[in-house]
N, C-alpha and C. Protein backbone atom coordinates (compact mmCIF):
# COMPACT_ATOMS: atom_id res chain seq x y z
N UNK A 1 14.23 -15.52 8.43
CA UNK A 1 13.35 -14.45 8.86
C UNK A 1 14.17 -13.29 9.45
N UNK A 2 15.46 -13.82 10.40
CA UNK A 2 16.26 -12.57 10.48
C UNK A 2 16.82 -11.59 9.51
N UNK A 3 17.12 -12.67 8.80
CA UNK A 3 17.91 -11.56 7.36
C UNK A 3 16.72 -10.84 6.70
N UNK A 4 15.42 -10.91 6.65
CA UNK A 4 14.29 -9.91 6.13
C UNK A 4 13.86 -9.14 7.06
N UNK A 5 14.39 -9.26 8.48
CA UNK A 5 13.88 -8.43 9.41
C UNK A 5 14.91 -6.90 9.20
N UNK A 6 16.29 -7.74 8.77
CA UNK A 6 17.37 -6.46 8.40
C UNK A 6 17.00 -5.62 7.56
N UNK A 7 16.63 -6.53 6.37
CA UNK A 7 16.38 -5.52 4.99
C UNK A 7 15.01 -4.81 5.41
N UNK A 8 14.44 -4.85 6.69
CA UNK A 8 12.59 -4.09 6.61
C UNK A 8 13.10 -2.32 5.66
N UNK A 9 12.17 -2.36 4.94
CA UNK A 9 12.44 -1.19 4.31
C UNK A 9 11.91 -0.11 5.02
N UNK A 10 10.93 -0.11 6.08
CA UNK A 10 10.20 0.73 6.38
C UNK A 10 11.77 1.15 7.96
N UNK A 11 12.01 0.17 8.73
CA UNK A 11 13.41 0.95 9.60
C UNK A 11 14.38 1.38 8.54
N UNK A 12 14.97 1.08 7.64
CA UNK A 12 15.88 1.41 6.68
C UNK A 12 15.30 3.29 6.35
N UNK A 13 14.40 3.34 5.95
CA UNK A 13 13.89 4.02 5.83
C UNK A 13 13.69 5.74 6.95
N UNK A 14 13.82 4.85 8.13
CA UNK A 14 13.59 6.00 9.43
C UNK A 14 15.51 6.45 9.77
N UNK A 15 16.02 4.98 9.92
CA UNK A 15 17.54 5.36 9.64
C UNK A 15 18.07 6.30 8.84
N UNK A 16 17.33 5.65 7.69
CA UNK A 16 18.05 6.73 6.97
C UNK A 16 17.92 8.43 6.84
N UNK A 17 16.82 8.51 7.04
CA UNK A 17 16.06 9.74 7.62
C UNK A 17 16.74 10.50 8.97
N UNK A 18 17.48 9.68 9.84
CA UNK A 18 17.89 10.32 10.90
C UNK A 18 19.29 10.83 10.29
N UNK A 19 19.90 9.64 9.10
CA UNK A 19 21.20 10.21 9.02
C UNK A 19 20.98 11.46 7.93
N UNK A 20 20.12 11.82 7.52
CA UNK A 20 19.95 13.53 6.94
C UNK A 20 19.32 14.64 7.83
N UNK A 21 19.52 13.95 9.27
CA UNK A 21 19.19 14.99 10.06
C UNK A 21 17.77 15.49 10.00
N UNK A 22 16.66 14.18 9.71
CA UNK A 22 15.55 14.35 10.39
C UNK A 22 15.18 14.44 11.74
N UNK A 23 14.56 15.40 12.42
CA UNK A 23 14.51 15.08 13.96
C UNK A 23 13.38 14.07 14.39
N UNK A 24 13.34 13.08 15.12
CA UNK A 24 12.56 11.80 15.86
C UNK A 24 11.05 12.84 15.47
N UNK A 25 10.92 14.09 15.67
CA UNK A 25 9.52 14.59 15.50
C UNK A 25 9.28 14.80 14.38
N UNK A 26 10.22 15.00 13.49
CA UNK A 26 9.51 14.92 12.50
C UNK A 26 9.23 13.50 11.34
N UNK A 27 9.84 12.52 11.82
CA UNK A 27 9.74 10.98 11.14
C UNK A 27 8.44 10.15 12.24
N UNK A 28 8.34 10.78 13.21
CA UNK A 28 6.96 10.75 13.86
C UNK A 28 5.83 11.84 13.29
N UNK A 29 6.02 12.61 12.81
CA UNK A 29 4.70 13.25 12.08
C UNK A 29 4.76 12.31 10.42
N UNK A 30 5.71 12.13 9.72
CA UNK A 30 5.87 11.76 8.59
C UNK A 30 4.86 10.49 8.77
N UNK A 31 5.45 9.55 10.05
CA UNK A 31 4.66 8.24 10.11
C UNK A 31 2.96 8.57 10.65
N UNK A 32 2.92 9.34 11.35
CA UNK A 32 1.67 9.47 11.46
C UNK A 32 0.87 10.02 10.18
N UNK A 33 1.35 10.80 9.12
CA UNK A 33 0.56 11.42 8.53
C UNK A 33 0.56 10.30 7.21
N UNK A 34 1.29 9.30 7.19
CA UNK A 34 0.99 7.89 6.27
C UNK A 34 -0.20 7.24 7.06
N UNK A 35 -0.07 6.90 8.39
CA UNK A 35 -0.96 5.83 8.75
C UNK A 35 -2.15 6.85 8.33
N UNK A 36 -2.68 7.82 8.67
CA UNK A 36 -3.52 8.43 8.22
C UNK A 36 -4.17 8.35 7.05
N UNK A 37 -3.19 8.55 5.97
CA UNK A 37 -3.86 8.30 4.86
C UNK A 37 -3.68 6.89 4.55
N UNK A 38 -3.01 5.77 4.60
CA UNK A 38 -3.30 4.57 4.95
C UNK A 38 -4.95 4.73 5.53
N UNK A 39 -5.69 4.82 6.57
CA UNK A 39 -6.49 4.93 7.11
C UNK A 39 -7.70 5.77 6.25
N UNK A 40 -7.56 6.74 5.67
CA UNK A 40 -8.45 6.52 4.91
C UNK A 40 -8.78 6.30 3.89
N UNK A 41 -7.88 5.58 2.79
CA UNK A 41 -8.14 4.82 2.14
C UNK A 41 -8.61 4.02 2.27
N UNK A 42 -8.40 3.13 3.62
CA UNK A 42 -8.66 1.39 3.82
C UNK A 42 -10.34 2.43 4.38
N UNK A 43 -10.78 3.60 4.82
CA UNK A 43 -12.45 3.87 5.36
C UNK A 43 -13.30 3.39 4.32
N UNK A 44 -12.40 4.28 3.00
CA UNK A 44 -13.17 4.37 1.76
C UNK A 44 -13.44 3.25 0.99
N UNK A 45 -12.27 2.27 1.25
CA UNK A 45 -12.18 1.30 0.57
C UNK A 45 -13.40 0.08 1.11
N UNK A 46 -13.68 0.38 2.14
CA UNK A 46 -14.56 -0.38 3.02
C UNK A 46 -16.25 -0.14 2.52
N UNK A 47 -16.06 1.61 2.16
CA UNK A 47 -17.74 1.95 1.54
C UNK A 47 -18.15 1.55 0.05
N UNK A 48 -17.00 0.76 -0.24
CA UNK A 48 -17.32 0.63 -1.61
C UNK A 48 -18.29 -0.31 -2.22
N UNK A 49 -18.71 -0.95 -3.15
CA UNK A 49 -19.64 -2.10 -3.35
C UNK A 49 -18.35 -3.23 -4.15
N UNK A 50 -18.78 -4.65 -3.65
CA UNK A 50 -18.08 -5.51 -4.17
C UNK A 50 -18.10 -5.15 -6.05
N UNK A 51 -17.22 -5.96 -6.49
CA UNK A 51 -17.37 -6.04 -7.83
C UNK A 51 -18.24 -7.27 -8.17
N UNK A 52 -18.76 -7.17 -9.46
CA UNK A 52 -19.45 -8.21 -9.59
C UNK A 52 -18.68 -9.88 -9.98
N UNK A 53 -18.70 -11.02 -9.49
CA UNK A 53 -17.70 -11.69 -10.03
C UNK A 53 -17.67 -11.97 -11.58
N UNK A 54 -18.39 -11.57 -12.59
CA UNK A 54 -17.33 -11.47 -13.94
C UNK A 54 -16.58 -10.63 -13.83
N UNK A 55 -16.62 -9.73 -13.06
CA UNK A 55 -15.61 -8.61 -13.81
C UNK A 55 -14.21 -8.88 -13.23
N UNK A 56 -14.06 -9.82 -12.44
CA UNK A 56 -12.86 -10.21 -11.76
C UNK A 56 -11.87 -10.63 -12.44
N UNK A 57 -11.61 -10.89 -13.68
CA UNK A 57 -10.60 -10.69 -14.38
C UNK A 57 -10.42 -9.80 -15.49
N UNK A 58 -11.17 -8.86 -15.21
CA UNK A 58 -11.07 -7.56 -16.38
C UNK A 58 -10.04 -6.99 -15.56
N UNK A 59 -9.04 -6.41 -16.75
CA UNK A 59 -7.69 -5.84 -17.11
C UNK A 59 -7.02 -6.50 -16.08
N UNK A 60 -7.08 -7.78 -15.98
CA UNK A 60 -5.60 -8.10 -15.31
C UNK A 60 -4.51 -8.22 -16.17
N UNK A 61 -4.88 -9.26 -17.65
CA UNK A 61 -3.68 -8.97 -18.04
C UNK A 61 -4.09 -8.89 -19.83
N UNK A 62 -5.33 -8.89 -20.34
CA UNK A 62 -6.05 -8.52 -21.89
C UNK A 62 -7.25 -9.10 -21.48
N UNK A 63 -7.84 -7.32 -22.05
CA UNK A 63 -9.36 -7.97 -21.96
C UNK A 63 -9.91 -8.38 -23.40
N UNK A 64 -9.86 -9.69 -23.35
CA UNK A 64 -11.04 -10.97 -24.50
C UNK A 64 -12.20 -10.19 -24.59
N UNK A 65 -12.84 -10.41 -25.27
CA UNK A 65 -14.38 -10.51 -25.82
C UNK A 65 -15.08 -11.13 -25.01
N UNK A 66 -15.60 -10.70 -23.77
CA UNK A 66 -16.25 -12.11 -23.21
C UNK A 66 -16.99 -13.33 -24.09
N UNK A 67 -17.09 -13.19 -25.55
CA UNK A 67 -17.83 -14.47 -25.98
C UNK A 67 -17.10 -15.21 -26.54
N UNK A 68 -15.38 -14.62 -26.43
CA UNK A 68 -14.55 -15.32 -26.46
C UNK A 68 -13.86 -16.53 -25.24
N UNK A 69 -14.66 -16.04 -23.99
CA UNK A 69 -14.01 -16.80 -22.97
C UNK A 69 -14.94 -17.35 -22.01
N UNK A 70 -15.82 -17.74 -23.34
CA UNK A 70 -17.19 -19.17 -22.84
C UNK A 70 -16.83 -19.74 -24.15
């Protein structure tokens, strides 16, 4: 678990950002303006209507004929 705590891509990521001379304010607006849209996706994603369960394996990986897959 330590050695995946090293590779987190998301600190790798802010590091690396500091070494091109991002300033702390602006990798703090960058992160805020992800969680954001993180955030409303997951609003929208919430108003949506379930799918119906046949359709739960349409296009995962070829869509059959359904009267092929009864």
């Amino acid at each position: 678990m330590e050695e995946a705590k090293k590779n987190d891509p998301i600190k790798k990521a802010i590091e690396m950002a500091s070494e091109y001379n991002f300033s702390p304010d602006d990798i703090k607006k960058i992160q805020a303006d992800a969680l954001s849209e993180v955030n409303e996706a997951f609003d929208f994603a919430e108003t949506q209507p379930w799918p119906n369960p046949e359709d739960a394996l349409e296009e995962v990986y070829v869509n059959y004929p359904r009267e092929l897959l009864i």
